[in-house]
C-alpha atoms as a PDB file:
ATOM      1  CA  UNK A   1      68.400  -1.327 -17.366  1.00  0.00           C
ATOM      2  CA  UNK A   2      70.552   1.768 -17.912  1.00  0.00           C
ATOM      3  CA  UNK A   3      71.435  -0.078 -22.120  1.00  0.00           C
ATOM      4  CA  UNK A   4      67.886   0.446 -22.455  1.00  0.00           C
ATOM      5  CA  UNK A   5      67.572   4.446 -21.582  1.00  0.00           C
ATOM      6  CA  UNK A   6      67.285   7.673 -23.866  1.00  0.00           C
ATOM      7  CA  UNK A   7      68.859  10.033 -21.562  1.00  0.00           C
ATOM      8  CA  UNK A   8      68.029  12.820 -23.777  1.00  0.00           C
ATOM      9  CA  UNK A   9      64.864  11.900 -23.804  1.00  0.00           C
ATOM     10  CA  UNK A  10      64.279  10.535 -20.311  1.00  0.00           C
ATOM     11  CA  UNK A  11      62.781   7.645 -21.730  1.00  0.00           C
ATOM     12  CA  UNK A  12      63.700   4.025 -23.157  1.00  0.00           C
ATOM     13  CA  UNK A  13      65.090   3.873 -26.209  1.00  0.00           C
ATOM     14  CA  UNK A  14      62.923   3.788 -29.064  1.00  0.00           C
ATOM     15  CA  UNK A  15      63.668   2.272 -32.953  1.00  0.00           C
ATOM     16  CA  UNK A  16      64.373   4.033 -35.758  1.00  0.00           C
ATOM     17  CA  UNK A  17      60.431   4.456 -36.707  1.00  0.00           C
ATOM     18  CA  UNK A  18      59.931   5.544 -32.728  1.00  0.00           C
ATOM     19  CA  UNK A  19      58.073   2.514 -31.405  1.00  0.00           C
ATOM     20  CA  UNK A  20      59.470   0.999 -28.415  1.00  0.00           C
ATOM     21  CA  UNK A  21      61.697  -1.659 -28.268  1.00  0.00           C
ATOM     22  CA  UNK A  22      59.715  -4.136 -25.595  1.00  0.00           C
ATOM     23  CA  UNK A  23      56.310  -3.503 -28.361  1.00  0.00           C
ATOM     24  CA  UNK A  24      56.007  -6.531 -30.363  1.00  0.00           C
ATOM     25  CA  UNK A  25      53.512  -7.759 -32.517  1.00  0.00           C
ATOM     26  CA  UNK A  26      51.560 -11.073 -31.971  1.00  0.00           C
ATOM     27  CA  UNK A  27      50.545 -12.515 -35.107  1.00  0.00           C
ATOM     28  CA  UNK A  28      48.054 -14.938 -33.554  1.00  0.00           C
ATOM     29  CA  UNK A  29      46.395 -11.950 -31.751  1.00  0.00           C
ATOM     30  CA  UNK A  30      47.165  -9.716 -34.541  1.00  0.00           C
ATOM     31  CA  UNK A  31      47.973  -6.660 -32.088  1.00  0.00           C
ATOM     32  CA  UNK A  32      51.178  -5.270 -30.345  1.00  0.00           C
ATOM     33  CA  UNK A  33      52.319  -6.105 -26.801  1.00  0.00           C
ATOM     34  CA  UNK A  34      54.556  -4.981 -24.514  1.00  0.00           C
ATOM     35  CA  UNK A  35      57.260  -7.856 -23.189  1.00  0.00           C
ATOM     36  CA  UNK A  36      57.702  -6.279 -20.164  1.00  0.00           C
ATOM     37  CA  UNK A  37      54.327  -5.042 -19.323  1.00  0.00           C
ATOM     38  CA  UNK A  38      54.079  -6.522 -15.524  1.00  0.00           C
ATOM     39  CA  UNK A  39      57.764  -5.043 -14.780  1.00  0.00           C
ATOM     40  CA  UNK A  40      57.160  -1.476 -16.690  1.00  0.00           C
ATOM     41  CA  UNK A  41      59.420   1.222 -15.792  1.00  0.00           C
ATOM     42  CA  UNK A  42      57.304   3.857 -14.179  1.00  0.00           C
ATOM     43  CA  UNK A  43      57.560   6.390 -17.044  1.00  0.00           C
ATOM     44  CA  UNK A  44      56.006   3.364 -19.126  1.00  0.00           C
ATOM     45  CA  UNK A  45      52.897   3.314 -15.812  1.00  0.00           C
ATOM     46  CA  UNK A  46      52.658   7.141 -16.686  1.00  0.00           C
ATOM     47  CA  UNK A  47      52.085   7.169 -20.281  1.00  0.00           C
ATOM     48  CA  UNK A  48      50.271   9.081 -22.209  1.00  0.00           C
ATOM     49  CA  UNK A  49      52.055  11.378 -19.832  1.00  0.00           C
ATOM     50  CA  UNK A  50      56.021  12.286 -19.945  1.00  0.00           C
ATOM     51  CA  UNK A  51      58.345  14.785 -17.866  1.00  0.00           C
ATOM     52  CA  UNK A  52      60.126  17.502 -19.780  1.00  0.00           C
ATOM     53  CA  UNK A  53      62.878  19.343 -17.530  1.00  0.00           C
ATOM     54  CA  UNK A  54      62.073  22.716 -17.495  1.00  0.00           C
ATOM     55  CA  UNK A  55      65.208  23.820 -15.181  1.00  0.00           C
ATOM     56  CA  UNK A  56      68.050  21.778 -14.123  1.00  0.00           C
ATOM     57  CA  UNK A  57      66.026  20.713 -10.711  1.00  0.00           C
ATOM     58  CA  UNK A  58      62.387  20.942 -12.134  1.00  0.00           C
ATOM     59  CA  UNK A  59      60.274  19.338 -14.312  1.00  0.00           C
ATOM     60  CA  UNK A  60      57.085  19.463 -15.994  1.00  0.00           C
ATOM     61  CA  UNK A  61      54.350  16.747 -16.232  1.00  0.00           C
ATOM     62  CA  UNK A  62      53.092  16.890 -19.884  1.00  0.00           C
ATOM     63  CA  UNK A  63      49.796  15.193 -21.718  1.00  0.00           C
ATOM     64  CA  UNK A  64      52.090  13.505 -24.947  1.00  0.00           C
ATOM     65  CA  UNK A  65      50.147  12.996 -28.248  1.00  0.00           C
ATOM     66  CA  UNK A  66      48.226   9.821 -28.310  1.00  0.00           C
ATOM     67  CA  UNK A  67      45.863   8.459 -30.771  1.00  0.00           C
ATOM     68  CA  UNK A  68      43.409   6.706 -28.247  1.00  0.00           C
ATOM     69  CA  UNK A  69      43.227   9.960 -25.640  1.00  0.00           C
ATOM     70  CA  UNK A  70      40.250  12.115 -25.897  1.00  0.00           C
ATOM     71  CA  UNK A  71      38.831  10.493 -28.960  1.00  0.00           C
ATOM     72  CA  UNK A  72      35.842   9.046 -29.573  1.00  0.00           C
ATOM     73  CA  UNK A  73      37.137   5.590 -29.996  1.00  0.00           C
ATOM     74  CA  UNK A  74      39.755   6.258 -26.943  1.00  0.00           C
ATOM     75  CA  UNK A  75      39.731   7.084 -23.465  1.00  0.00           C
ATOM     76  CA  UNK A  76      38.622  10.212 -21.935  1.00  0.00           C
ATOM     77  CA  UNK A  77      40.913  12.382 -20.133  1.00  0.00           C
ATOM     78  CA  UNK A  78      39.717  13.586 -17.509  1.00  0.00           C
ATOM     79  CA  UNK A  79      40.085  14.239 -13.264  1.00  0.00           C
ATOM     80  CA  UNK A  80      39.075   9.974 -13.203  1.00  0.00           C
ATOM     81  CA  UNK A  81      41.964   9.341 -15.482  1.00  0.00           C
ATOM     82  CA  UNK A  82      44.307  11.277 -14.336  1.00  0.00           C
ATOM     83  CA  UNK A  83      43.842  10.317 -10.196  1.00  0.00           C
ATOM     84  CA  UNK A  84      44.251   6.802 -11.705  1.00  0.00           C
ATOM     85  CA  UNK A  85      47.450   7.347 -13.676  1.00  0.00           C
ATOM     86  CA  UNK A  86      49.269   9.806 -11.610  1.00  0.00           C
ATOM     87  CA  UNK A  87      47.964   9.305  -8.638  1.00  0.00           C
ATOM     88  CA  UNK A  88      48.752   5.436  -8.727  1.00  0.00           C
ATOM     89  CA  UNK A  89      52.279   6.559  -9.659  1.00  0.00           C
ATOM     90  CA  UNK A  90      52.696   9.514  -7.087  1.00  0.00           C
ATOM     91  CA  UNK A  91      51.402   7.293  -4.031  1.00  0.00           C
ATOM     92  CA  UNK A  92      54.155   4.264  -5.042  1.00  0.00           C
ATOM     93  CA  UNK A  93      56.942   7.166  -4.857  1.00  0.00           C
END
């Protein structure tokens, strides 16, 4: 798994345009999917939120930009969405 990190970045590697490189798009569906959605690294559970290292031992839990958050069209975040994201993540840790 370690080919696949952006240790800058604490992330997976991304392509040139910055889409990840498990989204693909179906052309029968006509949408993008992730190939390794049911074995997701946990950053990938977390999204729309990231860490950022704030200090060598510390880091901060940050909101990233996302078209579909807090948009009428999108989901809502709020206390609900965030026990469900993080706290799904923080209770498998």
């Amino acid at each position: 798994m370690v080919e696949f990190l952006d240790k800058r970045y604490y992330s997976l590697r991304s392509r040139a345009d910055g889409s990840c490189i498990f989204l693909q798009h179906s052309k029968e569906k006509n949408i993008y999917e992730c190939l390794i959605y049911d074995s997701r690294p946990i950053l990938c559970r977390l999204y729309p939120f990231h860490f950022e290292q704030i200090h060598s031992d510390s880091f901060l839990l940050k909101l990233m930009p996302c078209l579909g958050i807090n948009r009428r069209c999108g989901e809502l975040v709020d206390t609900k969405f965030i026990i469900t994201h993080v706290g799904s993540f923080i209770n498998s840790v």
